[in-house]
Protein backbone atom coordinates (compact mmCIF):
# COMPACT_ATOMS: atom_id res chain seq x y z
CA UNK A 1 -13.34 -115.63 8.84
CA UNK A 2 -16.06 -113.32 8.77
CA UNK A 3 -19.15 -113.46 10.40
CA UNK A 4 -22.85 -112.73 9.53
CA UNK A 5 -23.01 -108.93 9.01
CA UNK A 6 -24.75 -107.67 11.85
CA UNK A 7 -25.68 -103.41 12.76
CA UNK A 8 -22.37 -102.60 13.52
CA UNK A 9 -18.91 -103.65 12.29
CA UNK A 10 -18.38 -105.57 15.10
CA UNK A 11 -20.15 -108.82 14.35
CA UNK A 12 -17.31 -108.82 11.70
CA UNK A 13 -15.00 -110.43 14.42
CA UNK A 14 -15.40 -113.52 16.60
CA UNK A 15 -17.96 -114.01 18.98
CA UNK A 16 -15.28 -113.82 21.66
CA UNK A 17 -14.21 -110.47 20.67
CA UNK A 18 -17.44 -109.42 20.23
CA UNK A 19 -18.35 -110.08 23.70
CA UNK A 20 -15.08 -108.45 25.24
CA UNK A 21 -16.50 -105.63 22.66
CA UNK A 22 -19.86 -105.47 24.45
CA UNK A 23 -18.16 -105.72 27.97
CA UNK A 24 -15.99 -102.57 27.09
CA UNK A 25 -19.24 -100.38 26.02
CA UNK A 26 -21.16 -101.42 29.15
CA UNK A 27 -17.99 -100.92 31.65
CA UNK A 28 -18.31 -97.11 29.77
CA UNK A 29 -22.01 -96.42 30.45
CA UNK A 30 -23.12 -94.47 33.36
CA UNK A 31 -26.94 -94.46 33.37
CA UNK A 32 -26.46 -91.99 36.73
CA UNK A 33 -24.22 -89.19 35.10
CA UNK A 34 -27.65 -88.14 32.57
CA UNK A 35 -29.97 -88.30 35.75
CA UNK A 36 -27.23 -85.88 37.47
CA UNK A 37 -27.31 -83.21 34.70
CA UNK A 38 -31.58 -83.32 34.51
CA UNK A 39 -32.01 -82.86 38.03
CA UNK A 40 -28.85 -79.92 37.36
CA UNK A 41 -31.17 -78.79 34.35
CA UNK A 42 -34.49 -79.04 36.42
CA UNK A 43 -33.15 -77.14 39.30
CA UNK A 44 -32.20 -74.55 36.70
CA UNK A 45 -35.26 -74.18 35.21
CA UNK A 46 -37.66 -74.74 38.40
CA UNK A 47 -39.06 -71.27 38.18
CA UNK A 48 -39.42 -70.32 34.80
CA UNK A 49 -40.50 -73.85 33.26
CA UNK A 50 -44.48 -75.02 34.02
CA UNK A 51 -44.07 -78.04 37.07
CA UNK A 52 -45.93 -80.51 34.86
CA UNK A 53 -43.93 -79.94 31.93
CA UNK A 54 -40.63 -80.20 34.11
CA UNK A 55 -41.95 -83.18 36.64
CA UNK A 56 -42.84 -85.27 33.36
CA UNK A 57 -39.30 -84.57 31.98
CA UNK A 58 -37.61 -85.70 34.73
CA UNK A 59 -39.69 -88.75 35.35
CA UNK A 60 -39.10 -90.04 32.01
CA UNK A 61 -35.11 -88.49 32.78
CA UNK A 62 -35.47 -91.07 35.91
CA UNK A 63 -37.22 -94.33 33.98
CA UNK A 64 -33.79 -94.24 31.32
CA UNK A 65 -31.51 -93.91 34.27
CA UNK A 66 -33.55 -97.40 35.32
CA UNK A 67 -33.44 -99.14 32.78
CA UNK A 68 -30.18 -98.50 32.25
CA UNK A 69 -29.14 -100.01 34.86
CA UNK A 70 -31.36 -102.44 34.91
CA UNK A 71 -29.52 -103.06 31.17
CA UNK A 72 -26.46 -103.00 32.75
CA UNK A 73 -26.60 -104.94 35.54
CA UNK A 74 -28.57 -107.99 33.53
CA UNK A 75 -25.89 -108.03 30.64
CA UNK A 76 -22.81 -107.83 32.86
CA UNK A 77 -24.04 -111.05 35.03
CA UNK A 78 -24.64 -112.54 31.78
CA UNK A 79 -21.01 -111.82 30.32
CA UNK A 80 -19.45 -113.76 32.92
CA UNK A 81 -20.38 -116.64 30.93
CA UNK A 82 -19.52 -117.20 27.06
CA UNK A 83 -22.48 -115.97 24.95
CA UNK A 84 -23.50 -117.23 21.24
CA UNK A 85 -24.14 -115.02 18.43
CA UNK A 86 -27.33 -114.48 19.00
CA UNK A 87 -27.23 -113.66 22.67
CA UNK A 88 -24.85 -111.09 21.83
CA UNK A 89 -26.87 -109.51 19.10
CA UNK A 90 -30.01 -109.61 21.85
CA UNK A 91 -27.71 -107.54 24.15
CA UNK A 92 -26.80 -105.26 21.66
CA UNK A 93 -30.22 -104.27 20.37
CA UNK A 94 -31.45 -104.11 23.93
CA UNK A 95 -28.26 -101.85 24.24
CA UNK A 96 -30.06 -99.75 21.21
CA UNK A 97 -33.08 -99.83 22.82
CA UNK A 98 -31.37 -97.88 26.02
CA UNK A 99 -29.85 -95.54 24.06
CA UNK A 100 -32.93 -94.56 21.95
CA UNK A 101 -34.55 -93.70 25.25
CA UNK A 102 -31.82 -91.37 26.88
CA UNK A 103 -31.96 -90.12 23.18
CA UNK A 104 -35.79 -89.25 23.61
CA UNK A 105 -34.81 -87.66 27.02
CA UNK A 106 -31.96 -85.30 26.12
CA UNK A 107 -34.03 -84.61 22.66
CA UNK A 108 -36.73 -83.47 24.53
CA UNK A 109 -34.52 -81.20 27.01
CA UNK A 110 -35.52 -78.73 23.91
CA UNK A 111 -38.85 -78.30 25.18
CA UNK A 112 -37.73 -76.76 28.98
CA UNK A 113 -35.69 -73.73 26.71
CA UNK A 114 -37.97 -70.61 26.68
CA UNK A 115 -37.39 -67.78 24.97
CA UNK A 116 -37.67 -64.79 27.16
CA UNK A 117 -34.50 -66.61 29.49
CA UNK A 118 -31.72 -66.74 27.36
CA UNK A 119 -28.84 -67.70 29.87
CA UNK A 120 -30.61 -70.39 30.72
CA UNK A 121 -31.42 -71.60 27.30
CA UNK A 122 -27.75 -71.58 26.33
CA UNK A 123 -26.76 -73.81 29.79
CA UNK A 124 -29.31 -76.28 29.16
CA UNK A 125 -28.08 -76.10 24.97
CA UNK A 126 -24.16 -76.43 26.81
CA UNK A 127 -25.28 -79.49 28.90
CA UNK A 128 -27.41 -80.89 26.29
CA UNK A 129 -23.93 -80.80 23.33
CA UNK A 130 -21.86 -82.10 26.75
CA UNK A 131 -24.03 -85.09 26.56
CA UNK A 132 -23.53 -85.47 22.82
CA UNK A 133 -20.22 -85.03 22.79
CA UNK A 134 -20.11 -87.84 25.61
CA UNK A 135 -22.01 -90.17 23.52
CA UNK A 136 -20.28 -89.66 20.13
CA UNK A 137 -16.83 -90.22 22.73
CA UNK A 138 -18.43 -93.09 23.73
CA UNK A 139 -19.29 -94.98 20.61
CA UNK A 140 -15.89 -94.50 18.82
């Protein structure tokens, strides 16, 4: 039987399997591993990127890693129980929600390349496809 067609193809099973689904992506995310590689990236750039510039990108590098875990820790209490539908479709836009802002974080890693310092450009470029390569691994 299929099920009300949700964002992603896996409201098409039960809510059962979609909940097993859910605890599979959030046994996979590691909020921690993208505050790693910006304080890796910040100590890289500490002397050739202005302090606000690189202070306000790792703040906003440290408020994902928090509320990722913050995401994390909520929904995998929660999955201890059986959900409905609509509890499940909550968790998964929250889940959207998380991932738009490490999105907005490694995005904006674009603004710490500068020109004149090439090698470090292409780390922070090597860290920055790492990431997406991680993610696109992740959501398969």
């Amino acid at each position: 039987m299929l099920m009300k067609q949700g964002l992603f193809n896996h409201h098409r099973y039960p809510a059962g399997i979609q909940q097993a689904l859910l605890a599979l992506g959030l046994d996979s995310l590691k909020p921690s591993f993208s505050l790693l590689l910006a304080l890796l990236i910040a100590l890289t750039c500490r002397n050739t990127v202005p302090w606000p510039l690189l202070a306000g990108w790792l703040a906003l590098a440290a408020a994902s890693t928090l509320a990722g875990h913050l995401y994390c820790r909520t929904w995998r209490q929660r999955l201890r129980q059986t959900l409905d539908p609509a509890t499940l479709r909550r968790a998964e836009l929250q889940g959207l929600c998380y991932g738009a802002t490490v999105a907005v974080v490694w995005g904006s890693c674009s603004l710490l390349m500068q020109p004149q310092y090439p090698n470090q450009s292409l780390l922070i470029g090597m860290i920055y496809f790492g990431v997406c390569a991680g993610a696109a691994t992740l959501s398969v």
